[in-house]
N, C-alpha and C. Protein backbone atom coordinates (compact mmCIF):
# COMPACT_ATOMS: atom_id res chain seq x y z
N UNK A 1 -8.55 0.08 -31.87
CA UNK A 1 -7.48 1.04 -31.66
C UNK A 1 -7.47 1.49 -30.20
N UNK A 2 -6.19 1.53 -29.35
CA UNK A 2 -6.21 2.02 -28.24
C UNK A 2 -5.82 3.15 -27.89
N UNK A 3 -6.97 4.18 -27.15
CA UNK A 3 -6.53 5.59 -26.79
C UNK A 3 -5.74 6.10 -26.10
N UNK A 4 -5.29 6.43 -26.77
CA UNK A 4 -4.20 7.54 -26.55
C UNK A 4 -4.13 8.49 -25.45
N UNK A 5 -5.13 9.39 -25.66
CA UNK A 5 -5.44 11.12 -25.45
C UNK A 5 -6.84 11.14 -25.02
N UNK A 6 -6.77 11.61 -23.80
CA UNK A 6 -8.64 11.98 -23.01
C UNK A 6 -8.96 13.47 -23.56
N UNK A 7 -10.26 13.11 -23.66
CA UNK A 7 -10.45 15.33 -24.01
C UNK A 7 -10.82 15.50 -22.84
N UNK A 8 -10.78 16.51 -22.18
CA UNK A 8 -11.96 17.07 -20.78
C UNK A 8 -12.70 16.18 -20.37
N UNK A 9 -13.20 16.72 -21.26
CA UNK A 9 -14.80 16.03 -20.89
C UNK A 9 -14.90 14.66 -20.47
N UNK A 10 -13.69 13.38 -21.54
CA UNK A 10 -13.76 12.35 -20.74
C UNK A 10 -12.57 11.98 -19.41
N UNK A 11 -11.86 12.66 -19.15
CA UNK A 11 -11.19 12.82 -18.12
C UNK A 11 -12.08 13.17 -17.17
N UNK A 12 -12.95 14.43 -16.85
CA UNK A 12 -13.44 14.55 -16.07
C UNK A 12 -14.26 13.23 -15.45
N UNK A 13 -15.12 13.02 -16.39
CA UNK A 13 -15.72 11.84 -16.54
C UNK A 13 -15.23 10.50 -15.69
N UNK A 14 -13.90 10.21 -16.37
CA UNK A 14 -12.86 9.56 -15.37
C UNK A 14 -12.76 9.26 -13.65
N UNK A 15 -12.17 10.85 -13.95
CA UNK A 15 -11.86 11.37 -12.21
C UNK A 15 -13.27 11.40 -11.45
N UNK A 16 -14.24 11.67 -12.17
CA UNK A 16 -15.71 11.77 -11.69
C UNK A 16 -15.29 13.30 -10.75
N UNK A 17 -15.12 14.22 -11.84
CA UNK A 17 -14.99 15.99 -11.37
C UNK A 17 -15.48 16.64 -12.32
N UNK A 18 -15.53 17.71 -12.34
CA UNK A 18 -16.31 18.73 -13.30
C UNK A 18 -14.93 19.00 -14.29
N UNK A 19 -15.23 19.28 -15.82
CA UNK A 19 -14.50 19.69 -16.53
C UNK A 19 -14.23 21.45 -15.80
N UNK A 20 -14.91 22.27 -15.22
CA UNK A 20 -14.22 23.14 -14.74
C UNK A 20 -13.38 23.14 -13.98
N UNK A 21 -13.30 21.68 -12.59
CA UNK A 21 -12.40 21.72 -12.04
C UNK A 21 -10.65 21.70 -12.30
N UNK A 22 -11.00 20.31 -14.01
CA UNK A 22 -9.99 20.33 -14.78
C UNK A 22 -9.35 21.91 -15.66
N UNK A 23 -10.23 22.58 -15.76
CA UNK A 23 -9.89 23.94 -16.29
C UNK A 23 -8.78 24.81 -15.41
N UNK A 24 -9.68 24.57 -13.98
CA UNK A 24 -9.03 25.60 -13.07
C UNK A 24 -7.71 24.84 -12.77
N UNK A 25 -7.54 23.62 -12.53
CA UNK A 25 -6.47 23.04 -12.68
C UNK A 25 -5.56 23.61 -13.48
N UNK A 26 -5.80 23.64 -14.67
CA UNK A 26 -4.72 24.03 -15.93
C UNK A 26 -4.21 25.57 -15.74
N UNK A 27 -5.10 26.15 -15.05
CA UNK A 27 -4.65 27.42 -14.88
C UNK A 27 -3.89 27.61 -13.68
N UNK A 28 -3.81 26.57 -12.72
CA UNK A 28 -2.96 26.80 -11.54
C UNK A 28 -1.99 26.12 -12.11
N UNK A 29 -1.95 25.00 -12.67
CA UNK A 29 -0.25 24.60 -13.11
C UNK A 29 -0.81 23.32 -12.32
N UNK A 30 -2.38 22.67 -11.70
CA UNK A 30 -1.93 21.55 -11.01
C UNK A 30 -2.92 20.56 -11.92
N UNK A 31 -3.00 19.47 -11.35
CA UNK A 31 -3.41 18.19 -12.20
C UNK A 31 -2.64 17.94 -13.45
N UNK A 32 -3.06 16.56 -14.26
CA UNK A 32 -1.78 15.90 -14.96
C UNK A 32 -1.41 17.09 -15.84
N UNK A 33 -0.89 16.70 -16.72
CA UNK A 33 -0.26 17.47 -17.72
C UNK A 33 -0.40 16.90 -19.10
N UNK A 34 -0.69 18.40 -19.99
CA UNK A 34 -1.95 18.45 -20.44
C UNK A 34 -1.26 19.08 -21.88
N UNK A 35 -1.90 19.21 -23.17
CA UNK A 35 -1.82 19.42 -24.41
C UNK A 35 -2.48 20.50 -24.72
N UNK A 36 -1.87 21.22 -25.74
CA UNK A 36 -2.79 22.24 -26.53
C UNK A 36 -2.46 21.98 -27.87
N UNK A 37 -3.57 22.10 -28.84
CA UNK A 37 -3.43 21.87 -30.28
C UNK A 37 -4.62 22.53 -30.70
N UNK A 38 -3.89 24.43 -30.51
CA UNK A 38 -4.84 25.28 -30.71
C UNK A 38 -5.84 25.57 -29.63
N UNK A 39 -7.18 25.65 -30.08
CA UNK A 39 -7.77 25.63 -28.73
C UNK A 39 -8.04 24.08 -27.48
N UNK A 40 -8.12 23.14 -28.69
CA UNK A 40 -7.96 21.92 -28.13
C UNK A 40 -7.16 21.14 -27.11
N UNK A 41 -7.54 21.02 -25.98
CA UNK A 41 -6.96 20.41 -24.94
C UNK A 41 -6.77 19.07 -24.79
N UNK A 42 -6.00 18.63 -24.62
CA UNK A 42 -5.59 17.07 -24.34
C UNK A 42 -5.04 16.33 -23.86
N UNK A 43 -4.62 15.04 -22.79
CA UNK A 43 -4.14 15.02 -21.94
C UNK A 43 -3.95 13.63 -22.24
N UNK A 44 -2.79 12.87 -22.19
CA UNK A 44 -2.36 11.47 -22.92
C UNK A 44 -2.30 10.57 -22.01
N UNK A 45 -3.30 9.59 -22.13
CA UNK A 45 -3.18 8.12 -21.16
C UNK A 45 -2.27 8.35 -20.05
N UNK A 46 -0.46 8.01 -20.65
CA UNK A 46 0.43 8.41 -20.19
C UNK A 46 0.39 9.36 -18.91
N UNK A 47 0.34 10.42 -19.23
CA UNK A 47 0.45 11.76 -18.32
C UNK A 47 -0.82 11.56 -16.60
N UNK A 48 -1.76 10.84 -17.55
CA UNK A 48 -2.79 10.95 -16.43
C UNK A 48 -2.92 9.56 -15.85
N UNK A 49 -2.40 8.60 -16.04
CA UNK A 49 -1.45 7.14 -15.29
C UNK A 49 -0.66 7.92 -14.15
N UNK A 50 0.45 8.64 -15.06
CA UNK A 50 1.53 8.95 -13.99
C UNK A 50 1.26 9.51 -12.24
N UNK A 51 0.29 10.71 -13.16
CA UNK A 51 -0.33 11.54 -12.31
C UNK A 51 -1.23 11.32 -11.07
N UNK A 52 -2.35 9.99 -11.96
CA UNK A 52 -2.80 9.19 -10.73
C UNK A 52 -2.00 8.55 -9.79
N UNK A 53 -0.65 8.06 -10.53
CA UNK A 53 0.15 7.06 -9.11
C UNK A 53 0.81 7.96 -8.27
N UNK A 54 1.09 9.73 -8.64
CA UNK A 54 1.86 10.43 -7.96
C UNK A 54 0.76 10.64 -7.00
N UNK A 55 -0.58 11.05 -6.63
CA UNK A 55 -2.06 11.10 -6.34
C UNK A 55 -1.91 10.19 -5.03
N UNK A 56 -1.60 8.72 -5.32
CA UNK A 56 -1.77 7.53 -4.82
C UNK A 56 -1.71 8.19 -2.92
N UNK A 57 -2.02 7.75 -2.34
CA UNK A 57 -1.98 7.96 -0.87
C UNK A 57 -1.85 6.97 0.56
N UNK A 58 -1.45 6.21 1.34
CA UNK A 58 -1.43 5.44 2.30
C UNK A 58 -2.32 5.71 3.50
N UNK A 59 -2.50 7.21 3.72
CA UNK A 59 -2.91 7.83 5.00
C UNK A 59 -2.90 9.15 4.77
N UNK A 60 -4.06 9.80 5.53
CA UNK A 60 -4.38 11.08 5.38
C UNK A 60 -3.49 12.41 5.81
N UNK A 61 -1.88 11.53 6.19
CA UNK A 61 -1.27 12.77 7.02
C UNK A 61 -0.30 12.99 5.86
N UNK A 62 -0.06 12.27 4.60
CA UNK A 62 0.97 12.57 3.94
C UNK A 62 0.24 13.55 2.90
């Protein structure tokens, strides 16, 4: 079966950042975009693809 949905923990994991950084993220409104189902957070393949190619960079001045 292919996943869907990262929790934190393996997103962070991912990005190689702290699940707090992903926290504080959510509370500024920045990094991908993200799920709630209750207390459960979640963030869909999808969303965090996109997010990486918006990320993407050529040079340090843009």
């Amino acid at each position: 079966m292919m996943q869907t949905h990262f929790t934190p923990k393996q997103l962070a994991e991912r990005l190689q950042i702290s699940e707090y950084t992903l926290a504080s993220w959510r509370c500024k409104g920045e990094g991908p975009q993200f799920m709630k189902f209750g207390k459960a957070v979640r963030y869909s393949v999808e969303s965090v693809n996109e997010w990486e190619i918006e990320k993407t960079r050529s040079n340090t001045s843009q």
